[in-house]
N, C-alpha and C. Protein backbone atom coordinates (compact mmCIF):
# COMPACT_ATOMS: atom_id res chain seq x y z
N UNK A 1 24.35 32.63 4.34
CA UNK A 1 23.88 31.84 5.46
C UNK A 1 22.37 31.72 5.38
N UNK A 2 22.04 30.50 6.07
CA UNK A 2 20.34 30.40 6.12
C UNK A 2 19.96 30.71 7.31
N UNK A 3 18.78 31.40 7.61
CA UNK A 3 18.15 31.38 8.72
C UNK A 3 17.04 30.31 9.68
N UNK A 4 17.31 30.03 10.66
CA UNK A 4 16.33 29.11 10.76
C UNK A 4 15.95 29.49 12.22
N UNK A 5 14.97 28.93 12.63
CA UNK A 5 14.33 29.24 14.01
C UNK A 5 14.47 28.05 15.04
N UNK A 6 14.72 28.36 15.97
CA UNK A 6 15.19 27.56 16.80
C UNK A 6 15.02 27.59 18.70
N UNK A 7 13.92 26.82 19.03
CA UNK A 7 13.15 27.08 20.46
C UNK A 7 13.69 25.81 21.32
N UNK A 8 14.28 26.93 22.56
CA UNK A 8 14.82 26.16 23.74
C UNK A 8 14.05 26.45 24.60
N UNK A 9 14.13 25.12 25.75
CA UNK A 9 13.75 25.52 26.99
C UNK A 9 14.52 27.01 27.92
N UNK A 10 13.65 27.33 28.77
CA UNK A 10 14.00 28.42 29.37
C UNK A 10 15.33 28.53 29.93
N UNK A 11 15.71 27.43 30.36
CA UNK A 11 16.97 26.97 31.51
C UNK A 11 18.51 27.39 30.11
N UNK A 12 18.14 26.91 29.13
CA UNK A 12 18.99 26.11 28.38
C UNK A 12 19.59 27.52 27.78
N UNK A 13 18.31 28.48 27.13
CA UNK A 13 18.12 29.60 26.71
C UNK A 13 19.25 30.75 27.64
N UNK A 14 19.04 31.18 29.05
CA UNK A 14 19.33 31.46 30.14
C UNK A 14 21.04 31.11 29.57
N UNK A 15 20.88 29.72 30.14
CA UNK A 15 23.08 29.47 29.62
C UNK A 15 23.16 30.09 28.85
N UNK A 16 22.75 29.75 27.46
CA UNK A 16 23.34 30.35 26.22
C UNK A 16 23.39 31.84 26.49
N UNK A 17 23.11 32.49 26.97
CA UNK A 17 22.53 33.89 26.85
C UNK A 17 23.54 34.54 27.84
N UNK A 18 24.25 33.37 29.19
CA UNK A 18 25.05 33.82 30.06
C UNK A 18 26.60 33.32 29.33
N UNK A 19 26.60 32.33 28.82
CA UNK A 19 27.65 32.30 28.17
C UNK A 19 28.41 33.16 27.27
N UNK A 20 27.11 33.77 25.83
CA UNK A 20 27.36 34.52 25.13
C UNK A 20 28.01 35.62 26.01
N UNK A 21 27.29 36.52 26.88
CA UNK A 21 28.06 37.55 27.14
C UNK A 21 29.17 37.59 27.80
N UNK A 22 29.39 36.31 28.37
CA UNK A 22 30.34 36.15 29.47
C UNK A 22 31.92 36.08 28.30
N UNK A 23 31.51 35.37 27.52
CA UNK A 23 32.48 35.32 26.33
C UNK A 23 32.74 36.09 25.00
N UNK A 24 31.47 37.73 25.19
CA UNK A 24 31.87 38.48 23.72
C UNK A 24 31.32 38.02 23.02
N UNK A 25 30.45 36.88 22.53
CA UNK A 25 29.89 36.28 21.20
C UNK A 25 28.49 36.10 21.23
N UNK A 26 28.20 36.34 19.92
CA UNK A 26 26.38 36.25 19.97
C UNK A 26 26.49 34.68 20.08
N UNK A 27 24.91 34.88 20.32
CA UNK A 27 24.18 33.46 20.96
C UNK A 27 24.79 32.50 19.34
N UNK A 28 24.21 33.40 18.62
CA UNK A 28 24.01 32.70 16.97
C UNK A 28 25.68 31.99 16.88
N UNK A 29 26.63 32.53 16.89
CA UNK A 29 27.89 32.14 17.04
C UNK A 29 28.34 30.88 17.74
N UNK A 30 27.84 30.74 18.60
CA UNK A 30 27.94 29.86 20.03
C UNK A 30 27.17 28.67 19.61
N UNK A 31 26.00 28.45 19.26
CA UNK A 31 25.50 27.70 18.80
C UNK A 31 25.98 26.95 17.20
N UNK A 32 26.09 28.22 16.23
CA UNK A 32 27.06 26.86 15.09
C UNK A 32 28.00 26.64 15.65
N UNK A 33 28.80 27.13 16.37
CA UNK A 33 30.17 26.23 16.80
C UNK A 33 29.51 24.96 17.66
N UNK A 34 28.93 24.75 18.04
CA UNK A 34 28.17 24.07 18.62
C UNK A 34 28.24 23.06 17.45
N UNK A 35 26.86 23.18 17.03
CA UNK A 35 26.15 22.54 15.61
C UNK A 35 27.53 21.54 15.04
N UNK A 36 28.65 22.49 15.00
CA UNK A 36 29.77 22.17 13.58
C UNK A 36 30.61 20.84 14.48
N UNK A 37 30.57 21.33 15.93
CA UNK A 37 31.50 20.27 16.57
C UNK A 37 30.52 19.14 16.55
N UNK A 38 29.32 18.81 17.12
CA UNK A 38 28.29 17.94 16.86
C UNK A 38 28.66 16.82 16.00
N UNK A 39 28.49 18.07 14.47
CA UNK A 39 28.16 16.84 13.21
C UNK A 39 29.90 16.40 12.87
N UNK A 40 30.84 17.13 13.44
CA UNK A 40 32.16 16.79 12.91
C UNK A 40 32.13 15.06 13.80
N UNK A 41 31.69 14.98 14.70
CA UNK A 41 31.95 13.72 15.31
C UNK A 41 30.90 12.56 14.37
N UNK A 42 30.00 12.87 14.00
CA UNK A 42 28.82 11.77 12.79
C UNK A 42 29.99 11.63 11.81
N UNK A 43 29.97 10.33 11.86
CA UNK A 43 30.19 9.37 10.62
C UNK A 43 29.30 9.52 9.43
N UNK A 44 29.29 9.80 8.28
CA UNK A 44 28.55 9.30 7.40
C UNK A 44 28.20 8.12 6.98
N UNK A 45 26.52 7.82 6.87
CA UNK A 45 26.44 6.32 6.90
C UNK A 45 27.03 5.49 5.48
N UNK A 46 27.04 4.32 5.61
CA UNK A 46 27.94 3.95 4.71
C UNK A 46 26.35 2.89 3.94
N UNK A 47 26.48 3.17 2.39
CA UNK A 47 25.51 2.57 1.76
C UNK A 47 25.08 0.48 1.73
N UNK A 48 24.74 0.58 2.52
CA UNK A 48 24.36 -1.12 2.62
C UNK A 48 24.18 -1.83 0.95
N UNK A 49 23.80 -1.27 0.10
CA UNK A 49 22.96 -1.98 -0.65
C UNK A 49 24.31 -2.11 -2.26
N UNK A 50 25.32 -1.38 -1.82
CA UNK A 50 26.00 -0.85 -2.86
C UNK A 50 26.95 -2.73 -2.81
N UNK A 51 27.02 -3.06 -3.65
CA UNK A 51 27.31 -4.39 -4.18
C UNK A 51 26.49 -5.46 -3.36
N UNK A 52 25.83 -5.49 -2.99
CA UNK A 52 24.38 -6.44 -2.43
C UNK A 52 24.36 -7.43 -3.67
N UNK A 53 24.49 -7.65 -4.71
CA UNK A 53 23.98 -8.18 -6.01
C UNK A 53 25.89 -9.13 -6.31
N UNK A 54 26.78 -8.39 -5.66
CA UNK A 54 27.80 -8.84 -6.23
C UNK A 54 28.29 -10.23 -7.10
N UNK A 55 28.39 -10.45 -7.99
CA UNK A 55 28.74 -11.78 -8.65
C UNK A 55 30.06 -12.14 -9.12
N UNK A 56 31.04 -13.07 -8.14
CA UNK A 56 32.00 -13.14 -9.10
C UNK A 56 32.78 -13.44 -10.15
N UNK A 57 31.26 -13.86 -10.89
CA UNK A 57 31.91 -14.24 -11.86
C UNK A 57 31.02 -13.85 -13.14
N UNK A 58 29.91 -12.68 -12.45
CA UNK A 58 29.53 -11.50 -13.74
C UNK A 58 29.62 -10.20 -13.29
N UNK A 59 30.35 -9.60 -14.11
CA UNK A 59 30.44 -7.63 -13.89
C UNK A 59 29.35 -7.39 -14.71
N UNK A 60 29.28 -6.33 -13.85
CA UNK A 60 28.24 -5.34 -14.31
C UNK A 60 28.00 -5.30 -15.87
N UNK A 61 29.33 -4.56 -15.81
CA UNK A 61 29.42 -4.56 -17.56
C UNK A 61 29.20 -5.26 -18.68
N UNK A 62 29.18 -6.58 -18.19
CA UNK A 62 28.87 -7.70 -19.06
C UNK A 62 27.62 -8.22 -19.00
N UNK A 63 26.90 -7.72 -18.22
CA UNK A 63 25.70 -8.40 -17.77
C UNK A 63 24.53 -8.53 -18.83
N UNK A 64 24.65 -7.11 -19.79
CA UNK A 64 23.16 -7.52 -20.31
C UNK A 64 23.73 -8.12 -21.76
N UNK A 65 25.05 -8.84 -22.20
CA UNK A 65 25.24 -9.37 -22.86
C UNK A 65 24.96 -11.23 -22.46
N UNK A 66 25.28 -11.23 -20.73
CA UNK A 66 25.21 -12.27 -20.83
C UNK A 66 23.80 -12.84 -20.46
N UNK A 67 23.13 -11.86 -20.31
CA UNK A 67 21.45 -11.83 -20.46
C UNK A 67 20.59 -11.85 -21.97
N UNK A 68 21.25 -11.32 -22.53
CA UNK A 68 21.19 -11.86 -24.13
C UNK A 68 21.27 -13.54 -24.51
N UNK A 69 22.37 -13.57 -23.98
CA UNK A 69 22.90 -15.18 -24.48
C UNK A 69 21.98 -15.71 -23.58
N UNK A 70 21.66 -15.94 -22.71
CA UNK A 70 20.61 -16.89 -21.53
C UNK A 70 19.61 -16.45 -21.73
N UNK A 71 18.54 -15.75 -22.46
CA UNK A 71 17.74 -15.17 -22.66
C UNK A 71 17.24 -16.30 -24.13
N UNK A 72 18.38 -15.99 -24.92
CA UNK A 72 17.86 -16.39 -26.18
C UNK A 72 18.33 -17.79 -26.37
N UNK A 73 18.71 -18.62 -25.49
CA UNK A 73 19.07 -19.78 -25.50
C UNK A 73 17.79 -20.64 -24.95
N UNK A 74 16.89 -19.87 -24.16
CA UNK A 74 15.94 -20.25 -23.43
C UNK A 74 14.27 -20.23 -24.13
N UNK A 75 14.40 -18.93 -25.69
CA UNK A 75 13.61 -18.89 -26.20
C UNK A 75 13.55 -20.42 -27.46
């Protein structure tokens, strides 16, 4: 596990601190469950740029052949 530091307001601090004992669990506990339910609800963003260029009627794969041929047709 990593450690990290982490500053609440007084009020907020106070809950956590009445919760923990009220329920048996350290603060530290209470809070990744916290943390884990949080990020379980984030979507991961989805890449905008990933076929941006799309052509249908050049693949990738073919491309720097057919950049060859238009290249040297032009010289």
């Amino acid at each position: 596990m990593e450690k990290t530091t982490l500053y609440l307001p007084a009020e907020l601090h106070r809950s956590l601190r009445e919760v923990a004992r009220r329920e048996k669990r350290s603060q530290s506990e209470i809070i990744r469950a916290a943390i884990e339910e949080y990020l379980a609800g984030k979507r991961r963003p989805v890449l905008r740029s990933i076929g941006i260029g799309e052509d249908g009627e050049l693949a990738a794969r073919d491309s720097e052949d057919w950049l060859r041929a238009e290249w040297g047709r032009r010289l």
